[in-house]
C-alpha atoms as a PDB file:
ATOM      1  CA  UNK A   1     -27.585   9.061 -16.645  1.00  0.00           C
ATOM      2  CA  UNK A   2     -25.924  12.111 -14.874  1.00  0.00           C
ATOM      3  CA  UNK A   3     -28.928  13.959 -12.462  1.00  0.00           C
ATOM      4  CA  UNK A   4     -28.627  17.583 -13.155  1.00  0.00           C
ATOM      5  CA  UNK A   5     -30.110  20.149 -11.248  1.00  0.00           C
ATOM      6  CA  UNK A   6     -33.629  21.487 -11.654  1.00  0.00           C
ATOM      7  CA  UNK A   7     -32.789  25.014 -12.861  1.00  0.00           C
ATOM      8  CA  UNK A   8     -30.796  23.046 -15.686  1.00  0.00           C
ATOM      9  CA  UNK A   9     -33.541  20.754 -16.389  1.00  0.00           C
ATOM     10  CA  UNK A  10     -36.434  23.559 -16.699  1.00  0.00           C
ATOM     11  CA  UNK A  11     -34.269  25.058 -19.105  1.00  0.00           C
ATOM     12  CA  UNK A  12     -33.686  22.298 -21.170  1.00  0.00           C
ATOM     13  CA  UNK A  13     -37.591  21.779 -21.359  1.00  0.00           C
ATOM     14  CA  UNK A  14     -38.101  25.613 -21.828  1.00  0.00           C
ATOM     15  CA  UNK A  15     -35.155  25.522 -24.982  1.00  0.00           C
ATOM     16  CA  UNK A  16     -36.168  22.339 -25.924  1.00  0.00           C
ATOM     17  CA  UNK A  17     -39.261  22.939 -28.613  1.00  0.00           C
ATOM     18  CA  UNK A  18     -38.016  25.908 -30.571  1.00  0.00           C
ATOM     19  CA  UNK A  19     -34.104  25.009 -30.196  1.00  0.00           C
ATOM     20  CA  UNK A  20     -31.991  22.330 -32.242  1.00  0.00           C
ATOM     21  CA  UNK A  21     -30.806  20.047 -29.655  1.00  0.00           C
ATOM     22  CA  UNK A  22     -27.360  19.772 -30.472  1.00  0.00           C
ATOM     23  CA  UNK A  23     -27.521  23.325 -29.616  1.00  0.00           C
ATOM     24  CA  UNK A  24     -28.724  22.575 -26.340  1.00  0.00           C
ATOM     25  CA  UNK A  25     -26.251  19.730 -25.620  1.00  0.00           C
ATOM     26  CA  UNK A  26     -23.741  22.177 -26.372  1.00  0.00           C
ATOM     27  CA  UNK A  27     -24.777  24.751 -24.370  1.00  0.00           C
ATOM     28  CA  UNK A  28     -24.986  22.570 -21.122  1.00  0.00           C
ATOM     29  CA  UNK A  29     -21.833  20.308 -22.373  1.00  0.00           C
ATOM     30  CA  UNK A  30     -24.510  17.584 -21.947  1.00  0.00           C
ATOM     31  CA  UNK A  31     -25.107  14.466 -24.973  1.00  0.00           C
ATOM     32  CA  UNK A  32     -27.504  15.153 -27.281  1.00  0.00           C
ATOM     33  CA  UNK A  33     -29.153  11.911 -26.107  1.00  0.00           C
ATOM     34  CA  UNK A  34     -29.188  13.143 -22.466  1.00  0.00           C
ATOM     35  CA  UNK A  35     -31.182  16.215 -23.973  1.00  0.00           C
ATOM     36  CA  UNK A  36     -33.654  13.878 -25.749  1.00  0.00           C
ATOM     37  CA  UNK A  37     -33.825  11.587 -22.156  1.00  0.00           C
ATOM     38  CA  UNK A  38     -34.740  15.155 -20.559  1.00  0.00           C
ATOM     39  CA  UNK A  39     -37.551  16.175 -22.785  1.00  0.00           C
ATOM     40  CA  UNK A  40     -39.170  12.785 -23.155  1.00  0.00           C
ATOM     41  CA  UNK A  41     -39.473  12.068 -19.788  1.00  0.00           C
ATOM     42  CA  UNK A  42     -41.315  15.741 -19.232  1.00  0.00           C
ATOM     43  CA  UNK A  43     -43.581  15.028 -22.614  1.00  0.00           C
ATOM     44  CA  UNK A  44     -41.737  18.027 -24.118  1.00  0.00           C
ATOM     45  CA  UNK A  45     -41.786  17.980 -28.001  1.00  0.00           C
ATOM     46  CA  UNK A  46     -40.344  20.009 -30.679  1.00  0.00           C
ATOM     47  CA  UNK A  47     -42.968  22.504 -31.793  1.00  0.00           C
ATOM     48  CA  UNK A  48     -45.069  22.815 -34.950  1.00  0.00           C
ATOM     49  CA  UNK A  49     -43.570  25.631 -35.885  1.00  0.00           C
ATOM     50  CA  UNK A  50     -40.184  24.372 -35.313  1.00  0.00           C
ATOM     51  CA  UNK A  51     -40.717  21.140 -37.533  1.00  0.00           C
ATOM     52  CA  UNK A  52     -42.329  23.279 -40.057  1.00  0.00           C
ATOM     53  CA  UNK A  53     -39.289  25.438 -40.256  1.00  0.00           C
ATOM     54  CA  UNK A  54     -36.723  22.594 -40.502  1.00  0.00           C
ATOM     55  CA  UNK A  55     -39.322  21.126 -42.683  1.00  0.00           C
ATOM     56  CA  UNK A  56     -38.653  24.371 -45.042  1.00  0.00           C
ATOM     57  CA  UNK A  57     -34.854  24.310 -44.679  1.00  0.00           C
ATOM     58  CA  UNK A  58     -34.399  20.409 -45.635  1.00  0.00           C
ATOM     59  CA  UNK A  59     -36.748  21.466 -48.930  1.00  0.00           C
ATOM     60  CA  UNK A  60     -34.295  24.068 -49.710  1.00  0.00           C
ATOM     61  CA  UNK A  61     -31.600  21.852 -49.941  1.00  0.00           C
ATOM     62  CA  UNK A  62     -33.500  19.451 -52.209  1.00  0.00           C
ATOM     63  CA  UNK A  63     -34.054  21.909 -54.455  1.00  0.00           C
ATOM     64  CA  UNK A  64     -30.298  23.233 -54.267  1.00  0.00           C
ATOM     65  CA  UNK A  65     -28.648  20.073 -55.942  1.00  0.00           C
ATOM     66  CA  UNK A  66     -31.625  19.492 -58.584  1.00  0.00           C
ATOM     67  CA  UNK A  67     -30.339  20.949 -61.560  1.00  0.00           C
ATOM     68  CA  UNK A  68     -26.962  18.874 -61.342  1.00  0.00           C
ATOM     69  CA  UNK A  69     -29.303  15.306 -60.942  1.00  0.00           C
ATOM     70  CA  UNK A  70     -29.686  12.775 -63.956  1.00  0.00           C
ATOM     71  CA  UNK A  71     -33.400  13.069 -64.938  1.00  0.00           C
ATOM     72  CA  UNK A  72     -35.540  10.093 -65.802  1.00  0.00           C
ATOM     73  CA  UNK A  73     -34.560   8.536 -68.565  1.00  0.00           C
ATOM     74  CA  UNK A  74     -30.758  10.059 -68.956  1.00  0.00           C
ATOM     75  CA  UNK A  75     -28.674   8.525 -71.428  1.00  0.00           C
ATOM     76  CA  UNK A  76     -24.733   8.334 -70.575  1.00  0.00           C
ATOM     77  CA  UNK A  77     -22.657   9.759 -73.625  1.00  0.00           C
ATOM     78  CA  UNK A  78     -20.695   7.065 -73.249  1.00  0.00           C
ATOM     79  CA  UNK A  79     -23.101   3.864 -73.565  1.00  0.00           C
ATOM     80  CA  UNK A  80     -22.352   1.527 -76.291  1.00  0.00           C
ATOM     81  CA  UNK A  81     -18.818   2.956 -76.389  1.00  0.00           C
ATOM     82  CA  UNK A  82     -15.776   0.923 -75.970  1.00  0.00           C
ATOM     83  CA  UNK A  83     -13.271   2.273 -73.702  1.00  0.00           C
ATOM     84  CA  UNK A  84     -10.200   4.159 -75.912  1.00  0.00           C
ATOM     85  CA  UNK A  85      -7.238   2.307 -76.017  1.00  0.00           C
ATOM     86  CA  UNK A  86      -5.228   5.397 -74.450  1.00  0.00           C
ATOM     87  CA  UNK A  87      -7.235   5.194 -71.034  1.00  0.00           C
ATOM     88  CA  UNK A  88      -7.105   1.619 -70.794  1.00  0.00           C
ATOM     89  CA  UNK A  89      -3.215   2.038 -71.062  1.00  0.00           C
ATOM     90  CA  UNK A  90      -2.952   4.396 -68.346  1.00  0.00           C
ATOM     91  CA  UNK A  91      -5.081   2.538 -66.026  1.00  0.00           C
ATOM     92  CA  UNK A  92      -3.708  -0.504 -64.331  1.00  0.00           C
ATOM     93  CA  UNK A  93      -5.703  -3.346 -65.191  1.00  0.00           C
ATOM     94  CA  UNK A  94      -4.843  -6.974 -63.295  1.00  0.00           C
ATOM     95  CA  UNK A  95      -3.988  -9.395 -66.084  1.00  0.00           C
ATOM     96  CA  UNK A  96      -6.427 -12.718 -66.498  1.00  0.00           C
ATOM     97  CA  UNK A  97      -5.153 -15.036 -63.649  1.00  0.00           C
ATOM     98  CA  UNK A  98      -3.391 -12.417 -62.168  1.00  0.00           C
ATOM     99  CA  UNK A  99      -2.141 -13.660 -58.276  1.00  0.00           C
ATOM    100  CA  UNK A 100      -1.922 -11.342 -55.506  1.00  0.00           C
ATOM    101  CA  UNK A 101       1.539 -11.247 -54.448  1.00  0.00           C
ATOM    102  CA  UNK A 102       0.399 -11.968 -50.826  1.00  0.00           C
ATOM    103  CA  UNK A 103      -1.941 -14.638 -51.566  1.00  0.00           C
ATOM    104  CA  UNK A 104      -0.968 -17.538 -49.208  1.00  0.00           C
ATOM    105  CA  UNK A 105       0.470 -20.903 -50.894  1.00  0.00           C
ATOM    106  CA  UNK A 106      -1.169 -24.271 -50.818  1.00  0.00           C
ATOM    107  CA  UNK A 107      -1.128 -26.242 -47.350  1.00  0.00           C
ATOM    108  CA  UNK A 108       0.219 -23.177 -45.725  1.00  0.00           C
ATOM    109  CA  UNK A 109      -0.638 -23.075 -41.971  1.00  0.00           C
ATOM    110  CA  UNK A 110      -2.518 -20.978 -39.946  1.00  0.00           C
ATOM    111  CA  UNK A 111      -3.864 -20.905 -35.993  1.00  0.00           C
ATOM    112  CA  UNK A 112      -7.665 -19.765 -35.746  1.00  0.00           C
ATOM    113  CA  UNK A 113      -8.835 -17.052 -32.999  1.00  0.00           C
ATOM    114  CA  UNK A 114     -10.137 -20.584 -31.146  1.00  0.00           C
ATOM    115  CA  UNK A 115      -6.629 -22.159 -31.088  1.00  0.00           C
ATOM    116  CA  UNK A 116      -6.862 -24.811 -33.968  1.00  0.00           C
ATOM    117  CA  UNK A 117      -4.324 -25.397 -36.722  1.00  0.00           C
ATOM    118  CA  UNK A 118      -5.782 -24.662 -39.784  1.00  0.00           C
ATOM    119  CA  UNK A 119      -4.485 -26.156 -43.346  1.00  0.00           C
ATOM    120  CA  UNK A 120      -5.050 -24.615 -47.124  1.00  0.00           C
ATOM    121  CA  UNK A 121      -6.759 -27.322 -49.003  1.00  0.00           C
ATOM    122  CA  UNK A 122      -6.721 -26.862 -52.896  1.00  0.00           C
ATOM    123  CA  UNK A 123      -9.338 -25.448 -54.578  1.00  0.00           C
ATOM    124  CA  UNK A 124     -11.158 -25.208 -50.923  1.00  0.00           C
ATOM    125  CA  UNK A 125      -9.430 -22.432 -48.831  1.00  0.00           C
ATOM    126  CA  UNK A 126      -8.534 -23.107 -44.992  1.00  0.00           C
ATOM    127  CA  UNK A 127      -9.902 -25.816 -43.179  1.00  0.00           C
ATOM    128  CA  UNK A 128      -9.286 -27.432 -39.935  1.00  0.00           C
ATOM    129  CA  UNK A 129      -5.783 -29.532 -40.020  1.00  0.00           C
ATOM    130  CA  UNK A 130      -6.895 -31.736 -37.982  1.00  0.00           C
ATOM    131  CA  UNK A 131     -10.222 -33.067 -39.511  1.00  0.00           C
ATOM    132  CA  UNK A 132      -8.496 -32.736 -43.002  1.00  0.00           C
ATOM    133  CA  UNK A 133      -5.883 -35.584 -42.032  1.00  0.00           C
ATOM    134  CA  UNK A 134      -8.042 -37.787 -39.961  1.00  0.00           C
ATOM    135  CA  UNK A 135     -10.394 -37.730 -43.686  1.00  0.00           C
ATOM    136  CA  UNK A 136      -7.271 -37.993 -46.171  1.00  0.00           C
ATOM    137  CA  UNK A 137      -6.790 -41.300 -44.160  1.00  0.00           C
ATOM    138  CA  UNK A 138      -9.762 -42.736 -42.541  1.00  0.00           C
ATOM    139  CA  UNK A 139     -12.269 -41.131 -44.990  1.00  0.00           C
ATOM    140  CA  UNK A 140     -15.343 -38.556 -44.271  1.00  0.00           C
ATOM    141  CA  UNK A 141     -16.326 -37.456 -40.839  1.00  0.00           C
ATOM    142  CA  UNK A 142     -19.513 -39.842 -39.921  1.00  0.00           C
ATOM    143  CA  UNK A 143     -22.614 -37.747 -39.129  1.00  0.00           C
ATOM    144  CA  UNK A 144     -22.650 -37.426 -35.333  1.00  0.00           C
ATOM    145  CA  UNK A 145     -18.992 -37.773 -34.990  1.00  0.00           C
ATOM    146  CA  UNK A 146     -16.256 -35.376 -34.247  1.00  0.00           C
ATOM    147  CA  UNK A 147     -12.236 -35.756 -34.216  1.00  0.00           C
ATOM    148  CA  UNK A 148     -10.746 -35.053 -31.056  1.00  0.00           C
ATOM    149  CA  UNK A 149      -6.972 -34.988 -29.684  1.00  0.00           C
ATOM    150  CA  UNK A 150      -6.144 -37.515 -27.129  1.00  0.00           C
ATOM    151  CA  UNK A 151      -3.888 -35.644 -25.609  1.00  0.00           C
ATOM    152  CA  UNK A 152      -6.181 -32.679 -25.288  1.00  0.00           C
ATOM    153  CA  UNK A 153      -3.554 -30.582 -27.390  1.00  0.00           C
ATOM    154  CA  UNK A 154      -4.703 -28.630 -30.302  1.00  0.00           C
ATOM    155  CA  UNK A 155      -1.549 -27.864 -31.403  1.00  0.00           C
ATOM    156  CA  UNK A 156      -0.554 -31.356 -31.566  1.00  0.00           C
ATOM    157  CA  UNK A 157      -2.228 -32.619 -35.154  1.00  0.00           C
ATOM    158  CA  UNK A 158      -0.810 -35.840 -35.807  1.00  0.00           C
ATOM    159  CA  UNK A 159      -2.900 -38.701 -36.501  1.00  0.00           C
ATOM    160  CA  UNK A 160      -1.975 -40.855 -33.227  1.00  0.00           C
ATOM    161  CA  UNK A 161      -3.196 -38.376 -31.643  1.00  0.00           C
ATOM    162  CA  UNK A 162      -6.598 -37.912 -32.954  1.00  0.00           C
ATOM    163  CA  UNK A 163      -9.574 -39.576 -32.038  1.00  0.00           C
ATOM    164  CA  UNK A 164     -13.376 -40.109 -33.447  1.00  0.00           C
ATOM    165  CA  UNK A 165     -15.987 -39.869 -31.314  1.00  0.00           C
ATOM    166  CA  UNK A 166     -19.128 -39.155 -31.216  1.00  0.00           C
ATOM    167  CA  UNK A 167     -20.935 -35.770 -30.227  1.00  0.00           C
ATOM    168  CA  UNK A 168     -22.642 -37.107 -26.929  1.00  0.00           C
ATOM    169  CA  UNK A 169     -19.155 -38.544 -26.183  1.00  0.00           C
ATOM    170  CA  UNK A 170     -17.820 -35.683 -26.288  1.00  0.00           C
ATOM    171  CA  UNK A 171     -20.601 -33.751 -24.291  1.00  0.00           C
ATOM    172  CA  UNK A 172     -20.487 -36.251 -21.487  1.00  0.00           C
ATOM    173  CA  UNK A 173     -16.613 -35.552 -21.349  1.00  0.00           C
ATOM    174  CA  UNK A 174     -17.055 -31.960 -21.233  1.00  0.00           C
ATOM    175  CA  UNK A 175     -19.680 -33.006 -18.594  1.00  0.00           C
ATOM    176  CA  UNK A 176     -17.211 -34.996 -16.277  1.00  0.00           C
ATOM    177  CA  UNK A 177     -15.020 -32.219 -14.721  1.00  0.00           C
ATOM    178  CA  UNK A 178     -17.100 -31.869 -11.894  1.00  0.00           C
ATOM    179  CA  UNK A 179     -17.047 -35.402 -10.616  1.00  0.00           C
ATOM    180  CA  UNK A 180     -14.330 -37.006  -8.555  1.00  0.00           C
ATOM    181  CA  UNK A 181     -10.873 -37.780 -10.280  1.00  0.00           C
ATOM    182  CA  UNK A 182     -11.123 -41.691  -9.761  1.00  0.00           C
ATOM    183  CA  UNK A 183     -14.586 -41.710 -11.430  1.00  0.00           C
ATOM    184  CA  UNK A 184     -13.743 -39.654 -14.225  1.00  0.00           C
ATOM    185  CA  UNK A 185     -10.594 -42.265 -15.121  1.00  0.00           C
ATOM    186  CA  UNK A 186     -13.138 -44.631 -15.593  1.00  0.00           C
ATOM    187  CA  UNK A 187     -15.314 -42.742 -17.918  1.00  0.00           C
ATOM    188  CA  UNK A 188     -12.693 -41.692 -19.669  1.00  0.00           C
ATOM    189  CA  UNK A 189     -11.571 -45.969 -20.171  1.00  0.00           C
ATOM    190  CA  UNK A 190     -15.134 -46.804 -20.911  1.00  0.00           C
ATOM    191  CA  UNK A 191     -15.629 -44.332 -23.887  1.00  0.00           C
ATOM    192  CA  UNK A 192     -11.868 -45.501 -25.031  1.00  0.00           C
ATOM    193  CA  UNK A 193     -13.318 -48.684 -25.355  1.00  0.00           C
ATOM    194  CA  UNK A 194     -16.469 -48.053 -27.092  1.00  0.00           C
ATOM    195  CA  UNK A 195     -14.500 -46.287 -29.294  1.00  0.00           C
ATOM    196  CA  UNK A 196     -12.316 -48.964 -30.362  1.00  0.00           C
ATOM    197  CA  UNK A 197     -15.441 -51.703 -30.520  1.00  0.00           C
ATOM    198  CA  UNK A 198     -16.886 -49.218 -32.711  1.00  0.00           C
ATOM    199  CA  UNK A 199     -14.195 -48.538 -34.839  1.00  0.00           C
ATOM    200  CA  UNK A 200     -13.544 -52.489 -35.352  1.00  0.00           C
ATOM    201  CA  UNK A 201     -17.076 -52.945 -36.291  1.00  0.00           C
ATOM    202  CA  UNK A 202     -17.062 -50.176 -38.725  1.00  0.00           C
ATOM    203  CA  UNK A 203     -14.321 -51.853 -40.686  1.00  0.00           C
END
């Protein structure tokens, strides 16, 4: 927070409990919170008499608005009433099945905020393209497992390009950056290969 002089700040506190404080803030082309920083670190609070008057004048305004309030127990002069056939004709109902004329087609495309094409499935909205074709082929997603691009291209969803592995697979890979390049070719061949032993013994 801006320090302002003590002159300003011993006003502030002297202002403080009988003033509004947006009044103050104004005055000293300060934040109102800088004004509420100022008097609660000097333990200076609004004072009885100033609650009691705002108190008064929120009351006031209560009482302004009450004859124009439903009482308990109101009954609209309306209920039970259909609507007349005149009003529903000038207001523009949507017809039963009615589609929004920008309402995006069937297996449309689109590219999430994280960079992955995503597909619209029927009946389901948009998922990810690229778990939606490795399933239409090789069936649901074991638990564990993720699809992954071999590549390393999100953009490129085709199925010779995807890959199932599972999540610690995956973590370890994400793990291996920091290791030499000549190690990491190897880890990379070893999960490639546990991924295809798996994948024949899962036939």
């Amino acid at each position: 927070m801006r320090k302002y002089n003590q002159s300003i700040i011993d006003q502030i506190c002297r202002l403080y409990p009988t003033t509004k404080t947006d009044a103050i803030a104004r005055k000293f082309n300060m934040a109102a919170v800088t004004v509420y920083k100022i008097a609660s670190d000097h333990n200076i609070r609004k004072s009885p008499e100033y609650m009691a008057k705002m108190h008064r004048r929120t009351s006031q305004n209560l009482k302004l608005g009450a004859h124009t309030r439903f009482t308990p127990g109101h009954t609209p002069f309306n209920k039970g009433k259909k609507m007349p056939a005149e009003t529903k004709a000038k207001l523009k109902f949507f017809d039963k099945g009615h589609v929004p004329h920008n309402i995006r087609p069937d297996f449309s495309e689109r590219v999430s905020n994280d960079g992955y094409v995503e597909i619209k499935v029927p009946g389901k909205g948009f998922q990810l393209k690229h778990r939606y074709l490795w399933e239409s082929i090789h069936g649901a997603i074991p638990h564990g497992c993720i699809v992954t691009f071999i590549d390393g291209n999100k953009m490129n969803v085709k199925i010779e390009n995807l890959q199932l592995i599972t999540k610690r697979e995956n973590m370890n890979r994400n793990n291996i950056n920091r290791l030499p390049r000549e190690l990491i070719n190897v880890i990379k061949q070893n999960s490639k290969l546990k991924t295809h032993i798996n994948a024949k013994q899962n036939r």
